[in-house]
N, C-alpha and C. Protein backbone atom coordinates (compact mmCIF):
# COMPACT_ATOMS: atom_id res chain seq x y z
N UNK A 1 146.19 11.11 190.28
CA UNK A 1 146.42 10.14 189.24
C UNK A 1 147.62 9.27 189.57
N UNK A 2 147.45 8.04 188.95
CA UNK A 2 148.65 7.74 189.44
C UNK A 2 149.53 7.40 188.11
N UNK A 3 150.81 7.56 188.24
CA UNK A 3 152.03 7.44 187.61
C UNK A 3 153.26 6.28 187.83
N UNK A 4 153.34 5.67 186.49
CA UNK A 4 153.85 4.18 186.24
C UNK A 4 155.61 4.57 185.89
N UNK A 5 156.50 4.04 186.10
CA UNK A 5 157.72 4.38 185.95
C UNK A 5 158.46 3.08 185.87
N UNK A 6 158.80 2.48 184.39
CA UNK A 6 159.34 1.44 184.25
C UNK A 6 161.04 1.60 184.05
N UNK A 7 161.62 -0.20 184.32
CA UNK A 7 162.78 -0.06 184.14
C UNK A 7 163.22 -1.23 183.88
N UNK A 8 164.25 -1.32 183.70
CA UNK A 8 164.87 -3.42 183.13
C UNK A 8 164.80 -4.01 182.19
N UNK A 9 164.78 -2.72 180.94
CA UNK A 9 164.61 -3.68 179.76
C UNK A 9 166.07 -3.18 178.91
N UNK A 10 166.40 -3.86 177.81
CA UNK A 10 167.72 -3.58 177.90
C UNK A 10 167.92 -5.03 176.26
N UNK A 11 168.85 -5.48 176.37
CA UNK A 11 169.02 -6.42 175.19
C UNK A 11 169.95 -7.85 176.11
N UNK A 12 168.86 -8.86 175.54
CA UNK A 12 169.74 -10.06 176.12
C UNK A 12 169.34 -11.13 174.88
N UNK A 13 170.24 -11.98 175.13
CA UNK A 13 170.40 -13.08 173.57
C UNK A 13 169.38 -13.94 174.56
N UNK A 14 169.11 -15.00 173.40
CA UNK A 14 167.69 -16.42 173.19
C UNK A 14 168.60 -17.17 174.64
N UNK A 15 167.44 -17.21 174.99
CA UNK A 15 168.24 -18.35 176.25
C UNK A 15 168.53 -17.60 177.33
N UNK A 16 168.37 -16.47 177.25
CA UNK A 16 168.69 -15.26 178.53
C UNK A 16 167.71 -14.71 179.40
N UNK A 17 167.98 -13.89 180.43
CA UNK A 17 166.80 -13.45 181.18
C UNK A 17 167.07 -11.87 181.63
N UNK A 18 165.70 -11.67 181.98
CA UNK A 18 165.47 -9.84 182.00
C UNK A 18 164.49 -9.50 183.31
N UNK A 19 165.27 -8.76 183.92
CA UNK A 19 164.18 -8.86 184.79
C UNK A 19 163.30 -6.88 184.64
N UNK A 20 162.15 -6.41 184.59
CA UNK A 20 161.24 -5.64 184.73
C UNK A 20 160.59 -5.23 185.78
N UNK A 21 161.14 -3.88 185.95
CA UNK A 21 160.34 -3.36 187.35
C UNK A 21 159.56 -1.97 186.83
N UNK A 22 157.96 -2.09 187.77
CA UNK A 22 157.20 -0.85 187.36
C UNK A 22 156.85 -0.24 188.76
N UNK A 23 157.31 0.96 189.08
CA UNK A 23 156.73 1.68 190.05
C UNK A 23 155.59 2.40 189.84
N UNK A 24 155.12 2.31 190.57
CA UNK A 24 153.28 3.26 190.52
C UNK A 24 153.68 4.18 191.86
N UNK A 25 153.23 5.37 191.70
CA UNK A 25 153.31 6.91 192.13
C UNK A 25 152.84 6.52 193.48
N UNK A 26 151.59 5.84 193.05
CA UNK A 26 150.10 6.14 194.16
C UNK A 26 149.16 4.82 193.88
N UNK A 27 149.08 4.50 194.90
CA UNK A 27 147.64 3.15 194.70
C UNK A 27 146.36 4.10 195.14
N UNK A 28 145.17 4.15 194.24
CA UNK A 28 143.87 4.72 194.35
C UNK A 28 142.79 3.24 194.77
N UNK A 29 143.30 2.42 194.82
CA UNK A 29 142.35 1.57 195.16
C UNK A 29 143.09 0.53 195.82
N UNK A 30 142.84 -0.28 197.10
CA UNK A 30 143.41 -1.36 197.53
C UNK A 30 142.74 -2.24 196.99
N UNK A 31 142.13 -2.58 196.08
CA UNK A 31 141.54 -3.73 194.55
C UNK A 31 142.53 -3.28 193.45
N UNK A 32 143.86 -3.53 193.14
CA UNK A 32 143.97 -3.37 191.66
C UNK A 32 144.36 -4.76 191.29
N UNK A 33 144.89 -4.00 189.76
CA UNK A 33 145.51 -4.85 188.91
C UNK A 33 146.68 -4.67 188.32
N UNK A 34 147.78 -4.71 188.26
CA UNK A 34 148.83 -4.09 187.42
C UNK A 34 149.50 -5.42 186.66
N UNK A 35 149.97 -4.95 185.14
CA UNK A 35 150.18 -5.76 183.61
C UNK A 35 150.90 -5.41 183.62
N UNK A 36 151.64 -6.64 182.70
CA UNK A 36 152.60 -5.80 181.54
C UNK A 36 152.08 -6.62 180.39
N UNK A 37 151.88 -5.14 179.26
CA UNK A 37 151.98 -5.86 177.68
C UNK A 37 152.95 -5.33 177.14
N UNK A 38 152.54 -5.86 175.70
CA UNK A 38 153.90 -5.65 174.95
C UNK A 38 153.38 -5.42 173.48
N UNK A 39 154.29 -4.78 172.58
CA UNK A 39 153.62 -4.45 171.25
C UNK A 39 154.76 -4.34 170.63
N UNK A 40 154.54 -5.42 169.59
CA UNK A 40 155.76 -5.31 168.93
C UNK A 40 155.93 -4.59 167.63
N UNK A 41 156.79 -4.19 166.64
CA UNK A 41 156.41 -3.41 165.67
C UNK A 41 155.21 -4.30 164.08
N UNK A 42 155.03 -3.11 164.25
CA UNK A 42 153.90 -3.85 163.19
C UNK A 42 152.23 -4.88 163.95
N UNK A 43 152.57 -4.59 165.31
CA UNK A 43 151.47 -5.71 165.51
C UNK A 43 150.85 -4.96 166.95
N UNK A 44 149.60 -5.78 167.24
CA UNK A 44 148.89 -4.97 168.32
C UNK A 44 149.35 -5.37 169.71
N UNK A 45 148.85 -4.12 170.67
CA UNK A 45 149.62 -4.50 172.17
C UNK A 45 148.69 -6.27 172.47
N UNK A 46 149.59 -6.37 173.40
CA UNK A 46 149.28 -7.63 173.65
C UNK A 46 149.26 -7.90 175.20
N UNK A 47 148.47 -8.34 176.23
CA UNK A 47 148.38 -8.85 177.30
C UNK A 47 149.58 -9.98 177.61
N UNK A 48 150.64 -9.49 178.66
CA UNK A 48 151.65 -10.76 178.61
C UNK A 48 151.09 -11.00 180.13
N UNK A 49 151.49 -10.30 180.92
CA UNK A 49 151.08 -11.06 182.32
C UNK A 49 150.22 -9.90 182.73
N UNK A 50 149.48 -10.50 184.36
CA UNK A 50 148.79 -9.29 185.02
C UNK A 50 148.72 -10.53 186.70
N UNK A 51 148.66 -9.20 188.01
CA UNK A 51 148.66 -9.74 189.21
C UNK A 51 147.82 -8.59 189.89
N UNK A 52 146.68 -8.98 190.14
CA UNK A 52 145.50 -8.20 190.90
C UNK A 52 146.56 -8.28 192.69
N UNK A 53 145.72 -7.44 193.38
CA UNK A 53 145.95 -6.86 194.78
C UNK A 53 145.99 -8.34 195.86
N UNK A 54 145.66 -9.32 195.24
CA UNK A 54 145.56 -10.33 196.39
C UNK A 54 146.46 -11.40 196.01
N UNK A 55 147.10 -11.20 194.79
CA UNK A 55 148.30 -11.59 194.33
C UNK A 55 147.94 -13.03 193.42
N UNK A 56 146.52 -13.00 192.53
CA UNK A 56 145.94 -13.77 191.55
C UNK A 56 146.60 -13.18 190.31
N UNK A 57 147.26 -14.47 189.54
CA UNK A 57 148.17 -14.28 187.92
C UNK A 57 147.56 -14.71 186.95
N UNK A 58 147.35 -13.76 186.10
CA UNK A 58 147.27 -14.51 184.54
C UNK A 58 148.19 -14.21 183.77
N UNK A 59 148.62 -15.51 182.97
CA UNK A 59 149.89 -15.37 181.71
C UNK A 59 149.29 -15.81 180.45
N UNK A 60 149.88 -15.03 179.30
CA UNK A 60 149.47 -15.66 178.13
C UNK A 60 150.00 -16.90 178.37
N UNK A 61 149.62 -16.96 177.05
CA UNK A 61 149.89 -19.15 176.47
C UNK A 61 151.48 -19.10 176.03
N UNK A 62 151.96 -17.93 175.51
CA UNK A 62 153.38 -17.73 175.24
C UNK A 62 154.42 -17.58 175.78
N UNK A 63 154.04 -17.27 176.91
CA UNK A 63 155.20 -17.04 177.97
C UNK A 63 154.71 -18.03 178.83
N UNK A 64 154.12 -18.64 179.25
CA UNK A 64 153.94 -19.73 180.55
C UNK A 64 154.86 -20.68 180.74
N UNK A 65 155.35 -20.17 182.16
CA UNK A 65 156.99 -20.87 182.16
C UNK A 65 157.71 -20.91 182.19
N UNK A 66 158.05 -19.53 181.27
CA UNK A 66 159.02 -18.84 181.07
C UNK A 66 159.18 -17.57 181.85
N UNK A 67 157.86 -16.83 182.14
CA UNK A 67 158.15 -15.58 182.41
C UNK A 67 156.98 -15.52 184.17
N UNK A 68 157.58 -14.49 184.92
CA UNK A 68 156.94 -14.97 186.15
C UNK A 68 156.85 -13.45 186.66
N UNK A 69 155.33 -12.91 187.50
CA UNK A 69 154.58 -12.09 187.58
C UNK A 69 154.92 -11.71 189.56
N UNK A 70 155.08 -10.81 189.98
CA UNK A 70 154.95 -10.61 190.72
C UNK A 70 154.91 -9.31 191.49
N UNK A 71 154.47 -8.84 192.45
CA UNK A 71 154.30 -7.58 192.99
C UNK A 71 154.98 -7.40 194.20
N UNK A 72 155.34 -6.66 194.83
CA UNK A 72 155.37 -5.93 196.48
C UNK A 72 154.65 -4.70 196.47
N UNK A 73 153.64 -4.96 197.63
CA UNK A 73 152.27 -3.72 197.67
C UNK A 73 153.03 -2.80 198.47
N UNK A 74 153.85 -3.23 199.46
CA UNK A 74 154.81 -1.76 200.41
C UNK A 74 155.27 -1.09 199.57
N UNK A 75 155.71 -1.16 197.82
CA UNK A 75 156.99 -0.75 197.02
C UNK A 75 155.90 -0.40 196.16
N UNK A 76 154.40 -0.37 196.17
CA UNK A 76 153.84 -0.65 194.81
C UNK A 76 154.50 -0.50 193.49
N UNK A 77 154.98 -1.70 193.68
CA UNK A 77 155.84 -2.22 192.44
C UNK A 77 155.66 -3.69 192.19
N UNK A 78 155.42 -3.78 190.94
CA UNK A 78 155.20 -4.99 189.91
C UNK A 78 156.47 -5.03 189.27
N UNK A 79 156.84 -6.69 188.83
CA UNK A 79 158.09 -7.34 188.09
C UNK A 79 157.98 -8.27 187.95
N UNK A 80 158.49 -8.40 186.29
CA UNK A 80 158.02 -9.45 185.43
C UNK A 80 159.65 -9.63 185.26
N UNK A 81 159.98 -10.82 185.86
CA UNK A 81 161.38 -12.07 185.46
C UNK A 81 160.77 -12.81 184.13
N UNK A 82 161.75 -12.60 183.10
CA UNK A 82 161.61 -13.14 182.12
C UNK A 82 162.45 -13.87 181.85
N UNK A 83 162.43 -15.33 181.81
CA UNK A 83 163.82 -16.35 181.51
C UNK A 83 163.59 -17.27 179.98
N UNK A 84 164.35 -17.64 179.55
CA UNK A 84 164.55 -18.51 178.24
C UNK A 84 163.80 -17.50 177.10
N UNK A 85 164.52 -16.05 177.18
CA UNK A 85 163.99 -15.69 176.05
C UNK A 85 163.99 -15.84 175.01
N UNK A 86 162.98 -15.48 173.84
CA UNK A 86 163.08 -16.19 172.50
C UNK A 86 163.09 -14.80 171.48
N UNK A 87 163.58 -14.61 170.80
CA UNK A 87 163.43 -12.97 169.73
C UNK A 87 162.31 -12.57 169.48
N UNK A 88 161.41 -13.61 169.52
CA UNK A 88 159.81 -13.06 169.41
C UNK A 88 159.34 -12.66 170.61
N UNK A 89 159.94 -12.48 171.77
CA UNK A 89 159.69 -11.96 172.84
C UNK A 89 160.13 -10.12 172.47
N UNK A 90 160.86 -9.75 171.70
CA UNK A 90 160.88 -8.19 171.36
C UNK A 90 159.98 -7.60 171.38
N UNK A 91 160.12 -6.26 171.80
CA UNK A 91 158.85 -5.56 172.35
C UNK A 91 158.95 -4.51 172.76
N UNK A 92 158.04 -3.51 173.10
CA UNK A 92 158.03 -2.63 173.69
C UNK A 92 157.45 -3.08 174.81
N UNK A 93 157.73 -2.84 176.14
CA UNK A 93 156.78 -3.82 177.57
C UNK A 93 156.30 -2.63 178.52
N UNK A 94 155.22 -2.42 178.27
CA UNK A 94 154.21 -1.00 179.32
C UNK A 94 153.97 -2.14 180.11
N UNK A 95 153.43 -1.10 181.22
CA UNK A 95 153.25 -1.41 182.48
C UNK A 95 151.68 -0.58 182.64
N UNK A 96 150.59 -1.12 183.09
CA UNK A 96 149.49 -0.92 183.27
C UNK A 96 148.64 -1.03 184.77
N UNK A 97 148.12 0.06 184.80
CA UNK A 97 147.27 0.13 186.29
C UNK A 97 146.70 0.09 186.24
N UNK A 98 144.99 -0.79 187.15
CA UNK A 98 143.57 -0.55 186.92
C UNK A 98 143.23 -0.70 188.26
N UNK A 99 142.19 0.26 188.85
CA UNK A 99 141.81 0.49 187.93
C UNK A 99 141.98 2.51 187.02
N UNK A 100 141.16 3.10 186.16
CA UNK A 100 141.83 4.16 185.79
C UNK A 100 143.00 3.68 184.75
N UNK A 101 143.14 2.78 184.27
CA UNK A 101 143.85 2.46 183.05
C UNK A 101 145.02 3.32 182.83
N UNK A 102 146.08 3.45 183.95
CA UNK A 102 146.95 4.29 183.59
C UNK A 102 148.24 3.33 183.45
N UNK A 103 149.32 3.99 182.27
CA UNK A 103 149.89 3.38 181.27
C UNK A 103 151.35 3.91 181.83
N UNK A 104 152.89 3.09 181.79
CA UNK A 104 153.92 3.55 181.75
C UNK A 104 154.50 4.00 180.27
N UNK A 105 155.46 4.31 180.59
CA UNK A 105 155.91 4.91 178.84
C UNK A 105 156.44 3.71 178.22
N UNK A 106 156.50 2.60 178.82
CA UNK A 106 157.41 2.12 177.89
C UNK A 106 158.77 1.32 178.30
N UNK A 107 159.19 0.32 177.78
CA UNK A 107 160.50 0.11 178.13
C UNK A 107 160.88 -1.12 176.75
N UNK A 108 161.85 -1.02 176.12
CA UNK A 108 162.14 -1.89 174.73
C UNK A 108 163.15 -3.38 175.44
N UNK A 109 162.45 -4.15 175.06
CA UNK A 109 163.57 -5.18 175.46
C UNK A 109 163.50 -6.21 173.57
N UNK A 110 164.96 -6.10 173.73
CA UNK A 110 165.54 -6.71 172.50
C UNK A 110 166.06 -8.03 173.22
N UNK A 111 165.23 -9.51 172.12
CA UNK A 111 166.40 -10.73 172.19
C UNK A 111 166.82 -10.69 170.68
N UNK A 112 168.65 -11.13 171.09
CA UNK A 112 168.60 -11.57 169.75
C UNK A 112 169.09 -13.21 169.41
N UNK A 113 169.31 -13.46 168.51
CA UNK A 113 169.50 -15.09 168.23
C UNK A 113 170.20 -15.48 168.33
């Protein structure tokens, strides 16, 4: 199985930046995908970015611009630079593997105003 191990989240004010790193244990497939969403309280997880194995990005409509997706396959590790944050960017930010849908625990990043 493989195992997600996040880190870089932390508290930065509106206008600031964060950067997010997810290690994965083990790659089971040279096809993946690895995400990060986010779920904030009271509301459902949410798709923020994702970068498949050949290094193709999708970003929501909310962060485009702001926040930037990238991997190293030697490190299998994914990191999401997040700049001009806004408080509605708060969150809890997992880190996601596919395929096998395996999930990190977690990491809280607070903006505040």
């Amino acid at each position: 199985q493989v195992q997600l191990v996040e880190s870089g989240g932390g508290l930065a004010q509106a206008g600031g930046s964060l950067r997010l790193s997810c290690v994965a244990s083990r790659v089971i497939s040279s096809l993946n995908v690895m995400g990060w969403y986010r779920q904030a309280p009271g509301k459902q997880r949410e798709l923020v970015a994702s970068i498949n194995s050949l290094g193709g990005t999708y970003y929501a409509e909310s962060v485009k611009g702001r926040f930037t997706i990238s991997r190293d396959n030697a490190k299998n590790t994914v990191y999401l630079q997040m700049d001009t944050l806004k408080p509605e960017d708060t969150a809890v930010y997992y880190c996601k593997y596919s395929p096998g849908d395996r999930w990190g625990q977690g990491t809280q990043v607070t903006v505040s105003s």
